[in-house]
Protein backbone atom coordinates (compact mmCIF):
# COMPACT_ATOMS: atom_id res chain seq x y z
CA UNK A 1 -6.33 36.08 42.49
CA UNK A 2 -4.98 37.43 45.84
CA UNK A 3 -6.84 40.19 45.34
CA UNK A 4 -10.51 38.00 45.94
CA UNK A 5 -9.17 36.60 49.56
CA UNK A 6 -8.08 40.23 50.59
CA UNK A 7 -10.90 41.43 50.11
CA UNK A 8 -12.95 38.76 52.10
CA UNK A 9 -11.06 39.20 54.53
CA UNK A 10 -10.19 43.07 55.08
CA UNK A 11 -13.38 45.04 52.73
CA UNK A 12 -16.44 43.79 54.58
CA UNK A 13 -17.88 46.09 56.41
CA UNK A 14 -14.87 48.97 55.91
CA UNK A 15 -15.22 51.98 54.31
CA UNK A 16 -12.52 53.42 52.10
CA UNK A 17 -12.63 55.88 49.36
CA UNK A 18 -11.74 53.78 46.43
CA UNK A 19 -9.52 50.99 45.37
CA UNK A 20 -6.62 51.95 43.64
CA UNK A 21 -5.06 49.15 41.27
CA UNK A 22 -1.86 49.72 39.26
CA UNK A 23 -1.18 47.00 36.81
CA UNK A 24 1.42 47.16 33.69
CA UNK A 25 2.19 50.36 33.89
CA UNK A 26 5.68 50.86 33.68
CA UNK A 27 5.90 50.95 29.60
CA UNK A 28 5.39 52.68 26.83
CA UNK A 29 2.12 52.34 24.83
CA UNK A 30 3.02 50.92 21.37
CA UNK A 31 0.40 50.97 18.16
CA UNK A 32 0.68 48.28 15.75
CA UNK A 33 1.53 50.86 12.97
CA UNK A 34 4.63 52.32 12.14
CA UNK A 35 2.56 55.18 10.35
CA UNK A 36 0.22 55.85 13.55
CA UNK A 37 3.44 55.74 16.01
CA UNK A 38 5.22 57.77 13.93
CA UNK A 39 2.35 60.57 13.22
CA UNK A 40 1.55 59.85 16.67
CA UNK A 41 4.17 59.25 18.91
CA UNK A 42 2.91 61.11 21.92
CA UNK A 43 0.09 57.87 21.87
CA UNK A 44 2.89 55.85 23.88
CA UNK A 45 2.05 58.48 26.75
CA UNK A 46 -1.18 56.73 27.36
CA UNK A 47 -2.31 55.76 30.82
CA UNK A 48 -5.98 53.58 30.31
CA UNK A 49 -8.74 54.51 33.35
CA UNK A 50 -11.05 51.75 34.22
CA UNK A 51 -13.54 52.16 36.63
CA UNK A 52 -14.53 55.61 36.25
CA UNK A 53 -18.17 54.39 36.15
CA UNK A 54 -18.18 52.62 39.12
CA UNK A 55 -19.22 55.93 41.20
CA UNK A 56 -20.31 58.72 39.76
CA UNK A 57 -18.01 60.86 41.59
CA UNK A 58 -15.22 59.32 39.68
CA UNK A 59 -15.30 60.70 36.35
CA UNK A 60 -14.45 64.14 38.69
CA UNK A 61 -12.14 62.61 40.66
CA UNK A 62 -10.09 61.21 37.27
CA UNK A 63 -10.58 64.46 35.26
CA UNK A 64 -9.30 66.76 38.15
CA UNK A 65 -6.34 64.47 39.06
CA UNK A 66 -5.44 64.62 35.51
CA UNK A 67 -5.38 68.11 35.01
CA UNK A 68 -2.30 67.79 37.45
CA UNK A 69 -0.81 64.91 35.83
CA UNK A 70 1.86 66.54 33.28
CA UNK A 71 2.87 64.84 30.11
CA UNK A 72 0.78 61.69 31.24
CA UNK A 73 -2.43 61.38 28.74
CA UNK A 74 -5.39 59.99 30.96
CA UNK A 75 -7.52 58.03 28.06
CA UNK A 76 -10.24 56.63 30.57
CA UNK A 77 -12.68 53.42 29.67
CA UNK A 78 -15.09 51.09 30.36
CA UNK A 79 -13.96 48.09 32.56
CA UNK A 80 -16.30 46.34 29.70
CA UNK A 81 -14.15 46.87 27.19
CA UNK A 82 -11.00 45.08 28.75
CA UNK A 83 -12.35 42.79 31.57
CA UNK A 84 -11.13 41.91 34.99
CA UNK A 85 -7.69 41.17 33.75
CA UNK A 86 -6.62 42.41 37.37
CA UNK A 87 -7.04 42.73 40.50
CA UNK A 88 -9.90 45.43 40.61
CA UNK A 89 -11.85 42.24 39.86
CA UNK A 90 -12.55 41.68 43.17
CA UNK A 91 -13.70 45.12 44.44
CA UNK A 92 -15.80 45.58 41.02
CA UNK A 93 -17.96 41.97 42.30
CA UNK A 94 -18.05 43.70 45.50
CA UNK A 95 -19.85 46.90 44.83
CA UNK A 96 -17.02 49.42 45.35
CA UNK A 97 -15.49 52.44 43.83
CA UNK A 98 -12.47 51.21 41.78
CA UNK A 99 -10.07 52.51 39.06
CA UNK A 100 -7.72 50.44 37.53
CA UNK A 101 -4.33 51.68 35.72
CA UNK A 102 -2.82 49.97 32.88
CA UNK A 103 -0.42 51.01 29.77
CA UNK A 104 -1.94 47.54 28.63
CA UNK A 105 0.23 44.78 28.17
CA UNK A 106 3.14 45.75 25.66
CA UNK A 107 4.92 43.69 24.03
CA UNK A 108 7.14 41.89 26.67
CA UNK A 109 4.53 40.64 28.68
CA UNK A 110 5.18 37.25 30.73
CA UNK A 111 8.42 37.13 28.18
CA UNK A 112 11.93 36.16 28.79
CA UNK A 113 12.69 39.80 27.93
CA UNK A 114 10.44 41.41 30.61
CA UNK A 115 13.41 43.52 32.60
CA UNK A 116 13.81 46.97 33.34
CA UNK A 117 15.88 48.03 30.30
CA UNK A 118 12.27 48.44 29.20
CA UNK A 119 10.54 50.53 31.27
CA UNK A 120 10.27 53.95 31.14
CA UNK A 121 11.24 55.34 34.69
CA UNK A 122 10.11 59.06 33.60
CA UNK A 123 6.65 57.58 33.33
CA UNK A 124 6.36 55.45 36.16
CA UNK A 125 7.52 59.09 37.84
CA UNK A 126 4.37 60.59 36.20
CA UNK A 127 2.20 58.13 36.74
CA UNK A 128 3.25 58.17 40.79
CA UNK A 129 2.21 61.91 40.68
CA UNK A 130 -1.15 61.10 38.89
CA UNK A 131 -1.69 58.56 41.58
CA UNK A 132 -1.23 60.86 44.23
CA UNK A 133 -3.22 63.12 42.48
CA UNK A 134 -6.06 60.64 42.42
CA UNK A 135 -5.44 59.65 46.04
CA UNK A 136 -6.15 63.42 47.60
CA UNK A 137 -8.96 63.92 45.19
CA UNK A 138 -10.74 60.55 45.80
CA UNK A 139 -10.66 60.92 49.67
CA UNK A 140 -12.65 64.70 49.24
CA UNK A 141 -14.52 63.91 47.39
CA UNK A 142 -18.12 62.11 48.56
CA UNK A 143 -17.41 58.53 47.47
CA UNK A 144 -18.88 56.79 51.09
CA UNK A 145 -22.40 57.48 49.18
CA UNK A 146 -24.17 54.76 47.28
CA UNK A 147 -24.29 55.24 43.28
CA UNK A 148 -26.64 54.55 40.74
CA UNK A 149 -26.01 53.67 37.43
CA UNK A 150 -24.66 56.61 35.55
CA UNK A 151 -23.56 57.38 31.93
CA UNK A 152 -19.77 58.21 31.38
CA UNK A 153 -19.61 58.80 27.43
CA UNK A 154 -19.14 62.77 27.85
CA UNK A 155 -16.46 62.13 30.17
CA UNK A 156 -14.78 59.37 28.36
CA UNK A 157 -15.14 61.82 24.87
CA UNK A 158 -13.88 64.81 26.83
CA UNK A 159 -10.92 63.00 28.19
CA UNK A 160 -10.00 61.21 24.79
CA UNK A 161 -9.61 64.66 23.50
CA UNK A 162 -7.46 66.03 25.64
CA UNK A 163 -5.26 62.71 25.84
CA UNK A 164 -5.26 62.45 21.69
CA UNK A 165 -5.37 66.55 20.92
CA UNK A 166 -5.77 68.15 18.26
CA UNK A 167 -4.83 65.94 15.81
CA UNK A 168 -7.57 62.96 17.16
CA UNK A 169 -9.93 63.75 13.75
CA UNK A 170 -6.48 62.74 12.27
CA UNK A 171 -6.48 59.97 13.96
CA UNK A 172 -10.08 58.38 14.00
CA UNK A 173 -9.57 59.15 10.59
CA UNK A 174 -6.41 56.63 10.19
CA UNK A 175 -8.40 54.57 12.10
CA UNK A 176 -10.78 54.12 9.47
CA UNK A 177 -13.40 56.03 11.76
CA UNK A 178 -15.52 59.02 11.75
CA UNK A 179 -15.90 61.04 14.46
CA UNK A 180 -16.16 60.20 18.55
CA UNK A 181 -19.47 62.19 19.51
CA UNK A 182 -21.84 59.24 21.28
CA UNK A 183 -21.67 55.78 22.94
CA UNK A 184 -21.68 53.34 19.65
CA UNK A 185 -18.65 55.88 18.51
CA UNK A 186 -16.49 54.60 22.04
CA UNK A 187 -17.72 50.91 21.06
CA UNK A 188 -16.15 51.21 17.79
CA UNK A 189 -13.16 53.02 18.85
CA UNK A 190 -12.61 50.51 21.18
CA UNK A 191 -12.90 47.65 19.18
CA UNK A 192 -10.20 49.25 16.71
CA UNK A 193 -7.92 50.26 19.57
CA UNK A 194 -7.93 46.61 20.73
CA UNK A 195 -5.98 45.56 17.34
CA UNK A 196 -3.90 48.39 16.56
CA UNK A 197 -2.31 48.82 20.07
CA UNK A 198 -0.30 46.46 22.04
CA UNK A 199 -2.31 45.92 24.82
């Protein structure tokens, strides 16, 4: 990728607050039920977070941001969970703060169809104010310190709830799963995510 020669070139050495990478995000989120999009619909609001734990400052930085983000639900993850299906690849190898935005891929990706009648232009709207959010909060906050490793799962649980609401036990339920309280929950939320959404 592009991304892995800019960086060799322009990141070594230079100190800036946090990557910023916008990939796919111009769509709605689709499930792959009819009954979870229709009890569900505000799902295709979704924006997926990676990155949060690469600096532990993050999870703030995402939470705060997203508090001003209206009508956008923030669901943040582990970069584990997808990959480096994008450009944040390249700042992740290097050891920097990174957070990478996706709606996933939907289900015009690299297809004939791929145009704008698609997109939804009141979202990309959102998500321009979330990243503007995420831009003021990341530069306060203290991101030029090193980080050690850290555990997101109460931030990732906290988020989900707020991004799902009140009917998530609803949903987890439809999901065929239980409850979202610890790490191995996330795994196999995750894992059930990856083949009911379009992403």
């Amino acid at each position: 990728m592009g991304s892995l020669r800019f960086h060799q070139d322009h990141c070594g050495g230079t100190h800036f607050a946090c990557a910023l990478i916008m990939d796919l995000i111009g769509h709605d989120v689709e499930t792959g039920s009819r009954m979870i999009g229709s009890e569900f619909s505000h799902l295709k609001d979704l924006l997926f977070v990676l990155g949060s734990e690469s600096h532990s400052a993050l999870p703030g930085v995402v939470e705060s941001a997203s508090s001003q983000a209206r009508d956008l639900r923030v669901f943040p993850t582990l970069n584990a969970y997808v990959g480096d299906v994008s450009d944040h690849h390249a700042f992740r190898l290097g050891g920097e703060p990174y957070l990478f935005l996706s709606c996933g891929r939907g289900r015009y990706y690299h297809d004939m169809r791929d145009d704008l009648t698609w997109i939804n232009m009141h979202k990309v709207r959102r998500i321009f104010d979330f990243v503007v959010a995420l831009s003021r909060e990341a530069d306060s906050a203290a991101l030029n310190t090193g980080s050690a490793a850290f555990d997101t799962t109460d931030f990732e649980i906290r988020m989900m709830h707020k991004a799902i609401g009140p009917g998530l036990p609803l949903l987890l339920t439809a999901l065929g799963l239980g409850k979202l309280e610890t790490r191995a929950d996330i795994d196999r939320l995750a894992r059930v995510f990856s083949r009911s959404f379009v992403v």
